[in-house]
N, C-alpha and C. Protein backbone atom coordinates (compact mmCIF):
# COMPACT_ATOMS: atom_id res chain seq x y z
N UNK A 1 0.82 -1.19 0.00
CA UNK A 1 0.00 0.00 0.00
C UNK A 1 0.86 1.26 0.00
N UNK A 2 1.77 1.12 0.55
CA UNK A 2 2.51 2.39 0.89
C UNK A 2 3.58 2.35 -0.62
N UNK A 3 4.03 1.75 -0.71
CA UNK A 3 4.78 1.88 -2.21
C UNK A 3 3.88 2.23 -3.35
N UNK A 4 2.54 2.24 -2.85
CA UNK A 4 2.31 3.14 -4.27
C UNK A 4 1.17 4.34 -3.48
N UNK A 5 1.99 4.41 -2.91
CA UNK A 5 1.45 6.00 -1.94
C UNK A 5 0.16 5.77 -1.48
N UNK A 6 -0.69 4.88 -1.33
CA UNK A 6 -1.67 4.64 -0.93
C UNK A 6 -1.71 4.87 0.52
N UNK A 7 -1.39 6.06 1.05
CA UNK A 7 -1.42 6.13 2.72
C UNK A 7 -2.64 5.92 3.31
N UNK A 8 -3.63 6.45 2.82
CA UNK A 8 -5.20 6.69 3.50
C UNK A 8 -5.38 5.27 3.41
N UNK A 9 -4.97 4.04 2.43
CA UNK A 9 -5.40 2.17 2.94
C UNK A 9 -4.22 1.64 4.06
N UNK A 10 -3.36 2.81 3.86
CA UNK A 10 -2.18 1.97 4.74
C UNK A 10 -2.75 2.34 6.24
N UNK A 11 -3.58 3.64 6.10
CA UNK A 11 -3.60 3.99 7.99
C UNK A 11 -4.77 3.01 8.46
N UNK A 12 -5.76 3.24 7.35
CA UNK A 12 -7.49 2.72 7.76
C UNK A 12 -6.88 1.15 8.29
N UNK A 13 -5.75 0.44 7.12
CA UNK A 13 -5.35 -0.93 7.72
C UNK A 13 -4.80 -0.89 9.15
N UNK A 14 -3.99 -0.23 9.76
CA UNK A 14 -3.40 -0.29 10.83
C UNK A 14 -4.39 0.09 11.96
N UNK A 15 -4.85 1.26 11.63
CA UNK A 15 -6.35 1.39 12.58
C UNK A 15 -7.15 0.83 13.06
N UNK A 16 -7.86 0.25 11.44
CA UNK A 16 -9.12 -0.62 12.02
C UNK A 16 -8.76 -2.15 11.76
N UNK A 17 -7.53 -2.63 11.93
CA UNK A 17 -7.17 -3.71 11.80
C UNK A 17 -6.32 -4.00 12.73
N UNK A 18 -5.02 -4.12 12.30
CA UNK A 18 -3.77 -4.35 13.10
C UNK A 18 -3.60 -3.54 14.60
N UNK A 19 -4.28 -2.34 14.51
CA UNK A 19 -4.06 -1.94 15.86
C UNK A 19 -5.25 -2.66 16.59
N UNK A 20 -6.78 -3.13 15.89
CA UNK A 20 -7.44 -3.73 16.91
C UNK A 20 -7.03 -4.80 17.79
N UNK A 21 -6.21 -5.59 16.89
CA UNK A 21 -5.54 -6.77 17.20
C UNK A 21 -4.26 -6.63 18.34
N UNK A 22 -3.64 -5.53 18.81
CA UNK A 22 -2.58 -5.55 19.36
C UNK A 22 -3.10 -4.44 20.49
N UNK A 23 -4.16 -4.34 21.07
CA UNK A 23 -4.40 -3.13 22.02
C UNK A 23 -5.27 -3.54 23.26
N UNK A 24 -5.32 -5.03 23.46
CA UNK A 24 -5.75 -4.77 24.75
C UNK A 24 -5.43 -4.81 26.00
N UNK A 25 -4.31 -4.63 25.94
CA UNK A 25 -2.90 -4.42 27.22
C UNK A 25 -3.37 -2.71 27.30
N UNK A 26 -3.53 -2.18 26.22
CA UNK A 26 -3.38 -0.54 26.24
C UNK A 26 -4.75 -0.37 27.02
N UNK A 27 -5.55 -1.31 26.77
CA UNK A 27 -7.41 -0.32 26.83
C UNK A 27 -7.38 -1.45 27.81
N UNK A 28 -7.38 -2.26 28.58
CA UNK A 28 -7.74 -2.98 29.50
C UNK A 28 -7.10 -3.34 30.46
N UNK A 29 -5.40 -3.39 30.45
CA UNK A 29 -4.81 -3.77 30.86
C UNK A 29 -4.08 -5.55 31.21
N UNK A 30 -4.89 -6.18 30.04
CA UNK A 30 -5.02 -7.11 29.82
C UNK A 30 -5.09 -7.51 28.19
N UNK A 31 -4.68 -8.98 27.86
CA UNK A 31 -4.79 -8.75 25.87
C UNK A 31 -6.43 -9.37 26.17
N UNK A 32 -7.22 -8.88 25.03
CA UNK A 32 -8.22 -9.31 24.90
C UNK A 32 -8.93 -10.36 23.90
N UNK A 33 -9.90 -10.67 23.91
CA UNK A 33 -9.92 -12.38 23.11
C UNK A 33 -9.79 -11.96 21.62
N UNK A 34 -9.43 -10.29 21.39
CA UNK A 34 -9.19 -10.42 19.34
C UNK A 34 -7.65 -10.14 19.62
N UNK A 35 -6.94 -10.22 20.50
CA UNK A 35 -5.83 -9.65 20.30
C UNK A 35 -5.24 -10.86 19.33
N UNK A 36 -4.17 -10.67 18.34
CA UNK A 36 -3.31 -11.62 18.00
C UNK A 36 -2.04 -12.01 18.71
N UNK A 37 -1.09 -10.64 19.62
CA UNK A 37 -0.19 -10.79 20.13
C UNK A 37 -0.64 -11.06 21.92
N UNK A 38 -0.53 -11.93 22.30
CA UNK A 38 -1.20 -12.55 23.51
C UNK A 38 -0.67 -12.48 25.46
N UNK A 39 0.24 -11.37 24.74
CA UNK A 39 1.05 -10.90 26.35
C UNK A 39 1.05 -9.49 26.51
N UNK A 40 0.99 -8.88 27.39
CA UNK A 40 1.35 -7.18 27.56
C UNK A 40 2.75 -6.88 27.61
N UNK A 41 3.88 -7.65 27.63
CA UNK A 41 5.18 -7.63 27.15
C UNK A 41 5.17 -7.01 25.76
N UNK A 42 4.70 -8.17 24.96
CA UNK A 42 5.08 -8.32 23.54
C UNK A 42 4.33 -6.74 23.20
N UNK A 43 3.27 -6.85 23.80
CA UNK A 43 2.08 -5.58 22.97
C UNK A 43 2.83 -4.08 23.48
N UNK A 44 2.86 -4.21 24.87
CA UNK A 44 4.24 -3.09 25.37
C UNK A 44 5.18 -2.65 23.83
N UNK A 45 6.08 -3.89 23.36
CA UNK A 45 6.92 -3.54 22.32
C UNK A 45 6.11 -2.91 20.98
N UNK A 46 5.38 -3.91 20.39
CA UNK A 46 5.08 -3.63 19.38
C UNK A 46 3.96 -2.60 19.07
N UNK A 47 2.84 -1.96 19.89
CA UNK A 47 2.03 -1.41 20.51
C UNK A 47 2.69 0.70 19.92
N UNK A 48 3.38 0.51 20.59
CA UNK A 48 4.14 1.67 20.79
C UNK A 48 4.62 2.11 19.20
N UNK A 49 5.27 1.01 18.11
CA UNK A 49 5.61 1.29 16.91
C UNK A 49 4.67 1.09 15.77
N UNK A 50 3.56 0.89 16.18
CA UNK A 50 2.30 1.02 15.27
C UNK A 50 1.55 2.19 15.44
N UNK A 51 1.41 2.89 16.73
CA UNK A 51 1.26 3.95 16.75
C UNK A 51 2.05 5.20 16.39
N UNK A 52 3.35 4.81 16.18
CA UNK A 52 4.21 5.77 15.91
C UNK A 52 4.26 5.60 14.23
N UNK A 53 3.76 4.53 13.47
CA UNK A 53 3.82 4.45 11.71
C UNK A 53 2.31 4.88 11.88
N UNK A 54 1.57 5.04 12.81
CA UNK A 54 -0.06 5.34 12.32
C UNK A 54 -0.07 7.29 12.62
N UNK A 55 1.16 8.01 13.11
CA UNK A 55 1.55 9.20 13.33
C UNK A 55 2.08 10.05 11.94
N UNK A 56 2.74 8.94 11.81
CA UNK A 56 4.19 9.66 10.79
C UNK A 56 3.35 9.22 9.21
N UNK A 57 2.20 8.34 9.14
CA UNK A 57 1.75 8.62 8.01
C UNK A 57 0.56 9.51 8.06
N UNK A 58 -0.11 10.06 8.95
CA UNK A 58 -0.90 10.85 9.43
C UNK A 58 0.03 12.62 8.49
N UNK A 59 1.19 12.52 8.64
CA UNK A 59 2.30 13.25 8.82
C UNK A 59 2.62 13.48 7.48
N UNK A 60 2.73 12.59 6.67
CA UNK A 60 2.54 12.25 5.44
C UNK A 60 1.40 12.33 4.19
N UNK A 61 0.08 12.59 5.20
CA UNK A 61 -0.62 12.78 4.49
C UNK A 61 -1.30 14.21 4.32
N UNK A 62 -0.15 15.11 5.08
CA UNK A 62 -1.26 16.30 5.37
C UNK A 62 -0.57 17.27 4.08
């Protein structure tokens, strides 16, 4: 998506997809039954750099 500049499918994907899947350490404090990544360790890591590519193409698109 992003190689052919398609930012607005690259964010809506990370948004309403990939970040649903990796956020319920953030919103509950606990992963929740859609999470894919299944510890608040792992989501701690990866959590943090999906929000920071869902920023910087925000950043990108203005």
């Amino acid at each position: 998506m992003i190689e052919e500049d398609n930012y607005t499918g690259a964010l809506n994907k990370l948004e309403n997809d990939i970040l649903t899947k990796i956020n319920g350490c953030d919103k509950m404090g606990e992963p929740d039954k859609n999470d894919w990544i299944i510890t608040c360790e792992e989501q701690g890591e990866i959590y943090p750099l999906v929000i920071g590519t869902i920023e910087n193409l925000r950043i990108l698109m203005q």
